[in-house]
C-alpha atoms as a PDB file:
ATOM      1  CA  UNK A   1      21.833  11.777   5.421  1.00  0.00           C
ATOM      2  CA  UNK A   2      18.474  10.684   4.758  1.00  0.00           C
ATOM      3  CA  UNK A   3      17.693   6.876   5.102  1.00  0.00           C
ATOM      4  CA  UNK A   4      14.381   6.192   4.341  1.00  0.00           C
ATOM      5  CA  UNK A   5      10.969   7.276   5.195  1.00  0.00           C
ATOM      6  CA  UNK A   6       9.429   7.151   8.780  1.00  0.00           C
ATOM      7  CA  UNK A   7       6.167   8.243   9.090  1.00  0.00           C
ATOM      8  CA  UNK A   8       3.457   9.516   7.430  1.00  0.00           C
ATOM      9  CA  UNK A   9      -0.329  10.389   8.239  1.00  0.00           C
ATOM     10  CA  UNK A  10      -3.143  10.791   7.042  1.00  0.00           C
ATOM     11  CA  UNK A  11      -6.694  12.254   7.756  1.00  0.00           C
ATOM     12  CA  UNK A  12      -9.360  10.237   8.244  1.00  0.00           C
ATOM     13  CA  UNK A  13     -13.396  10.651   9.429  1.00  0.00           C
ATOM     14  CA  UNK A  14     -14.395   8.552  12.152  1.00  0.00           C
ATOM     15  CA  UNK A  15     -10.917   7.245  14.261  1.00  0.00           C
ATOM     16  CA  UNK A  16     -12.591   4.379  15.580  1.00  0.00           C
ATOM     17  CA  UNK A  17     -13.537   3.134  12.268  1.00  0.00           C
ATOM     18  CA  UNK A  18      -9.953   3.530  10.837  1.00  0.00           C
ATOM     19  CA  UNK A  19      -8.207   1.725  14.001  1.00  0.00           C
ATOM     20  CA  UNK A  20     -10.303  -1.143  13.085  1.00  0.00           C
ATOM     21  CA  UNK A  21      -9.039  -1.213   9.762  1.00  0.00           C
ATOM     22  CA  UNK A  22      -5.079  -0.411  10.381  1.00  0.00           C
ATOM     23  CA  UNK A  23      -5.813  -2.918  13.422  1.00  0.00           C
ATOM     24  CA  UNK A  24      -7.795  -5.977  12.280  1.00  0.00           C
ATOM     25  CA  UNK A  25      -8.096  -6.064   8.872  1.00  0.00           C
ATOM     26  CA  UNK A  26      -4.500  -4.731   7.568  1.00  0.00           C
ATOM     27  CA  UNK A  27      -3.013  -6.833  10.692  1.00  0.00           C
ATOM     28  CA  UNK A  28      -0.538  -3.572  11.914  1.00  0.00           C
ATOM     29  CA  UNK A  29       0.391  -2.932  15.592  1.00  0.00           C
ATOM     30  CA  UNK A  30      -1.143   0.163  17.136  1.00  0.00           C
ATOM     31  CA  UNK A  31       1.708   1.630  19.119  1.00  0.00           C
ATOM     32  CA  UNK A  32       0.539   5.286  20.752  1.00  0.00           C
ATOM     33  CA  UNK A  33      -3.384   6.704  20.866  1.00  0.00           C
ATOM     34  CA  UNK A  34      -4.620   9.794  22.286  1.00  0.00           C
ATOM     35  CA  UNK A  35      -8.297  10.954  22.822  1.00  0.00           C
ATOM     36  CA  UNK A  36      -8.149  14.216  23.308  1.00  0.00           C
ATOM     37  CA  UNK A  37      -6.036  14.471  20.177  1.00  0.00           C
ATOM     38  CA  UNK A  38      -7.888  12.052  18.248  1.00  0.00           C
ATOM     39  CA  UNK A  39      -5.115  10.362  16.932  1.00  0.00           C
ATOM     40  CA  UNK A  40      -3.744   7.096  16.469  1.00  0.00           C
ATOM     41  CA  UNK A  41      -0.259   5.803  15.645  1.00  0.00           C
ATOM     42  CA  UNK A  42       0.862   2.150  14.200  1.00  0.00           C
ATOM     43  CA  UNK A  43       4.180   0.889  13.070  1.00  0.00           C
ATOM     44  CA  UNK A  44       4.612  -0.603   9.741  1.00  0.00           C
ATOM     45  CA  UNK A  45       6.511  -3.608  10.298  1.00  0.00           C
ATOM     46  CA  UNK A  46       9.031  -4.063  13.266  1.00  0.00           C
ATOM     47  CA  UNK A  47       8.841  -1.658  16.048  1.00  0.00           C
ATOM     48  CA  UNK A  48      10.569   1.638  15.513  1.00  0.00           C
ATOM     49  CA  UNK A  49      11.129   0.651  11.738  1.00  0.00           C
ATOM     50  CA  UNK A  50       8.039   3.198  10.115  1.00  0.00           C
ATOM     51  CA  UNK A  51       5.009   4.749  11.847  1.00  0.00           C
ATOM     52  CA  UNK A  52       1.376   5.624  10.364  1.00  0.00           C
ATOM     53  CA  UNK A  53      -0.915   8.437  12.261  1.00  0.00           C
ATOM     54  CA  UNK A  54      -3.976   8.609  11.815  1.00  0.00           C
ATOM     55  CA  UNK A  55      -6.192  11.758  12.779  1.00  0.00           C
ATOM     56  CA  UNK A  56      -9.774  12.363  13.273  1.00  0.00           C
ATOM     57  CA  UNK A  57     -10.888  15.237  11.212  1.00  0.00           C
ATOM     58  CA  UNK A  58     -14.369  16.435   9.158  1.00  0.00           C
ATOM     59  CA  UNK A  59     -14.859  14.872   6.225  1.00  0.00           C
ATOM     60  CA  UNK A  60     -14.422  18.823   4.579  1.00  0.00           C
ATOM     61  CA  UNK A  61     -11.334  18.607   6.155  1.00  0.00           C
ATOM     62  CA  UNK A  62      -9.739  14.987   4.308  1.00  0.00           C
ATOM     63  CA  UNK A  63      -7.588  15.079   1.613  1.00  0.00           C
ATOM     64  CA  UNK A  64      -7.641  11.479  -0.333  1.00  0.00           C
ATOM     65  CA  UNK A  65      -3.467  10.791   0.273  1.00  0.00           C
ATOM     66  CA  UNK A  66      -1.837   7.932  -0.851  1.00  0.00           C
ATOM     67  CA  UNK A  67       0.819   5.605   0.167  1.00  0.00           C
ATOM     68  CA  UNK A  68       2.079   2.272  -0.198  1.00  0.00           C
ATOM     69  CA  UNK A  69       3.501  -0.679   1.859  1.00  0.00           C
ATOM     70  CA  UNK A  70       6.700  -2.398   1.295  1.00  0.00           C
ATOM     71  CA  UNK A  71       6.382  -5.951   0.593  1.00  0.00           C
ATOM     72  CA  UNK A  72       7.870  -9.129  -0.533  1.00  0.00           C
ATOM     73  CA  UNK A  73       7.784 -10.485  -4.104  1.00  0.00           C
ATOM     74  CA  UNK A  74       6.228 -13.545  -3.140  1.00  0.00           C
ATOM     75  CA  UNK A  75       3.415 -11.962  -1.195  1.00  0.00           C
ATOM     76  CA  UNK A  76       2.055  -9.478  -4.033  1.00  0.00           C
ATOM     77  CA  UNK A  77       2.077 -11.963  -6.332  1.00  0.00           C
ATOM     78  CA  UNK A  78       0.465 -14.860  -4.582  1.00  0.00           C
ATOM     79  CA  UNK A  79      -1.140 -13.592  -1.621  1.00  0.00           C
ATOM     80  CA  UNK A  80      -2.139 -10.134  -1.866  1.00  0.00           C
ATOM     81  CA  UNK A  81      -5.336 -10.349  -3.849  1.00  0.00           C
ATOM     82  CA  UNK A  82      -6.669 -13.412  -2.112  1.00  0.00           C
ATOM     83  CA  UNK A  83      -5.608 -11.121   1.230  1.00  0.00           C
ATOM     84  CA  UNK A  84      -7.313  -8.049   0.270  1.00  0.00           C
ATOM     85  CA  UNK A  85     -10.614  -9.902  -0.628  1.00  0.00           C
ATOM     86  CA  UNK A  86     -10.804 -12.100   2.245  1.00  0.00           C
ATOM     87  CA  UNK A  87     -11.022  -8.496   4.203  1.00  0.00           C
ATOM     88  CA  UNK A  88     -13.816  -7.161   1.625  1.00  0.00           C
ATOM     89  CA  UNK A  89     -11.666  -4.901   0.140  1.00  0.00           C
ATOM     90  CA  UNK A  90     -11.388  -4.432  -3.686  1.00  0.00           C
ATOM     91  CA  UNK A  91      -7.997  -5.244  -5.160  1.00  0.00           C
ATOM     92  CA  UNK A  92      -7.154  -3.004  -8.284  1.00  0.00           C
ATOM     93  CA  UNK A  93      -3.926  -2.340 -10.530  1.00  0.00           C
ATOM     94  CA  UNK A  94      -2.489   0.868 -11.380  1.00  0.00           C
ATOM     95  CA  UNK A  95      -4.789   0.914 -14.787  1.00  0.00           C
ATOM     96  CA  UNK A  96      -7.903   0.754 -13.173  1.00  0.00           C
ATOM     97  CA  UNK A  97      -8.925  -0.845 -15.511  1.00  0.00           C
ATOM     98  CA  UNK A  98     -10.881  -3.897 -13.855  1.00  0.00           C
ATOM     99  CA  UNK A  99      -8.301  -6.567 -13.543  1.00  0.00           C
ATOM    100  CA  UNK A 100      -6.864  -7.063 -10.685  1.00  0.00           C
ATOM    101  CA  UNK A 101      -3.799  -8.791 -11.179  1.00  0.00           C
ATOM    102  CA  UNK A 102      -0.320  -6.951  -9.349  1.00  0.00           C
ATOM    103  CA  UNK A 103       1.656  -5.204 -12.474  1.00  0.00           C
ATOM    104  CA  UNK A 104       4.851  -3.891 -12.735  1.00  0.00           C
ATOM    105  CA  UNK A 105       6.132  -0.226 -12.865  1.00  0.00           C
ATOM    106  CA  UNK A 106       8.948  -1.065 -15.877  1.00  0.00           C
ATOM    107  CA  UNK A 107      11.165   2.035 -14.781  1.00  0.00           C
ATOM    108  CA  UNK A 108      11.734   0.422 -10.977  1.00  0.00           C
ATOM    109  CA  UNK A 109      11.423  -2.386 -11.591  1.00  0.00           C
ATOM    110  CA  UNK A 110       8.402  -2.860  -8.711  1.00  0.00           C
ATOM    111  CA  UNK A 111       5.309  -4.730  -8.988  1.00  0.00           C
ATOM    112  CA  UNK A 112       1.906  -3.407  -7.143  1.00  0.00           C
ATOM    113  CA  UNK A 113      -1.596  -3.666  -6.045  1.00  0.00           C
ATOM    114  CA  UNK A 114      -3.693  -1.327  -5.312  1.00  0.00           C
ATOM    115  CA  UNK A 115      -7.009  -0.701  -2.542  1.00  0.00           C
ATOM    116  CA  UNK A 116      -8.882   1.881  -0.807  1.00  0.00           C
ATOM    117  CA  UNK A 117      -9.162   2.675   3.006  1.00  0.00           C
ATOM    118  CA  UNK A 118     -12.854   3.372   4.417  1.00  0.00           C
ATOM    119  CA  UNK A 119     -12.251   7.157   3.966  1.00  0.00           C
ATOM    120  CA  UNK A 120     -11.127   6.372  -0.035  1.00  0.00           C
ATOM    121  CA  UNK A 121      -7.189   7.067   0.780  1.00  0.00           C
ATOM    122  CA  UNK A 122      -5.566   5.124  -1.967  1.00  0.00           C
ATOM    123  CA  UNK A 123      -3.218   2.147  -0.666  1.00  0.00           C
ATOM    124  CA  UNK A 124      -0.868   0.104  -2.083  1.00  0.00           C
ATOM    125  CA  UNK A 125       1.583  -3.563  -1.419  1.00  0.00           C
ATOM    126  CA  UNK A 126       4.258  -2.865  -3.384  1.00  0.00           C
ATOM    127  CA  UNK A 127       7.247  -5.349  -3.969  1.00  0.00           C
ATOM    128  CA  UNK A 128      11.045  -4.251  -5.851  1.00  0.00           C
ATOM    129  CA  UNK A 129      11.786  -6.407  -8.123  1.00  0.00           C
ATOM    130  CA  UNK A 130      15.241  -7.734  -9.000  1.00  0.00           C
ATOM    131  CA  UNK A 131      17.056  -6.393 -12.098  1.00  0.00           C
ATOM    132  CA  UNK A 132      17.375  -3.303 -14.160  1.00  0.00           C
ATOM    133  CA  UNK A 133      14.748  -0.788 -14.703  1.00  0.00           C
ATOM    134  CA  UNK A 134      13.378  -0.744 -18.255  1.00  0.00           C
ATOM    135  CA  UNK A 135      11.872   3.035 -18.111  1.00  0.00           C
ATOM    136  CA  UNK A 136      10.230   2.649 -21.982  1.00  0.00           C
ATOM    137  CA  UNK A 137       7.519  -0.116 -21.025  1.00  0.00           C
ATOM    138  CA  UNK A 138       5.674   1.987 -18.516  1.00  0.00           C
ATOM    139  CA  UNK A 139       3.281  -0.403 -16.936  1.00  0.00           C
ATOM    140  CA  UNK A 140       3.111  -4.244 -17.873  1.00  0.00           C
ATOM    141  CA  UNK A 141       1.581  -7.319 -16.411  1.00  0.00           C
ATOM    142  CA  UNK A 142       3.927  -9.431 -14.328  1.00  0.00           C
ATOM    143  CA  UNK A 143       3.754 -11.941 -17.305  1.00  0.00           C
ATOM    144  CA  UNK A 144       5.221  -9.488 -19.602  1.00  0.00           C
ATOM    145  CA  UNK A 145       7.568  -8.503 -17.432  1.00  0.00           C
ATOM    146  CA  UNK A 146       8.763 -11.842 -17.374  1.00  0.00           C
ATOM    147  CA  UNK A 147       8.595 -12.544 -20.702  1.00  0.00           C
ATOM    148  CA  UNK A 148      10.473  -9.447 -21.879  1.00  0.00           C
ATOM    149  CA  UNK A 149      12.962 -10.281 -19.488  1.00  0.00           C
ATOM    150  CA  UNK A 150      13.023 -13.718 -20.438  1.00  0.00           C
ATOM    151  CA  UNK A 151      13.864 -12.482 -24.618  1.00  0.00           C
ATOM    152  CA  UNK A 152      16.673 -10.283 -23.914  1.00  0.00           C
ATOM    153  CA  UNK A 153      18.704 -12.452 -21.915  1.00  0.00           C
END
């Protein structure tokens, strides 16, 4: 029955601020906006494909969420860091641990980056890799990945 995800949303401080970001910097289509409400929806992708809302709350109120956007192989590994600090925003991996290099979840096989929203809600480009899952190597760099792969063909 169920397909795939739709929607999700999120809380965030100041709505104006956050349209901006979905808008201009992250390059997605606002599709539906109500003042009163003080909400804002975009689609994620095509039309009618996957929706974020966005809602205007107190900061008391926001609860640091976090998601992550489907995206090609290619485009992680070659363009998403250079993308993410051409818009001032600080590209991480799953580590944390100050390199900022996509890595690869072993178990999907996926590789990801990671960045933060103005209100701190944790974001992520994440691309599915081909082949089998390898669930004992946790996290590796993309290089290792490859490598591995490369030694038990």
């Amino acid at each position: 029955m169920i397909k795939g995800l739709f929607e999700t949303h999120i809380y965030v401080e100041d709505l104006a601020r956050s349209i901006d970001f979905y808008s201009n910097t992250l390059g997605l289509t606002q599709c539906h906006y109500e003042e009163e409400r003080k909400i804002a929806f975009f689609w994620i992708g095509k039309p009618k494909e996957a929706m974020l809302g966005i809602w205007e709350k107190p900061k008391a109120e926001i609860d640091i969420r976090h998601f992550a956007f489907r995206c090609d192989v290619e485009d992680v590994l070659n363009k998403s860091v250079s993308f993410l600090e051409s818009k001032n925003l600080k590209p991480y991996n799953f580590l944390n641990n100050g390199n900022h290099e996509p890595m690869v979840f072993a178990w999907m096989p996926a590789m990801a980056i990671y960045f933060n929203d103005p209100d701190g809600h944790v974001l992520e480009f994440i691309a599915i890799l081909e082949g089998e899952g390898r669930p004992g190597l946790d996290v590796v760099s993309y290089e290792d990945w490859l490598n591995i792969n490369i030694s038990t063909r």
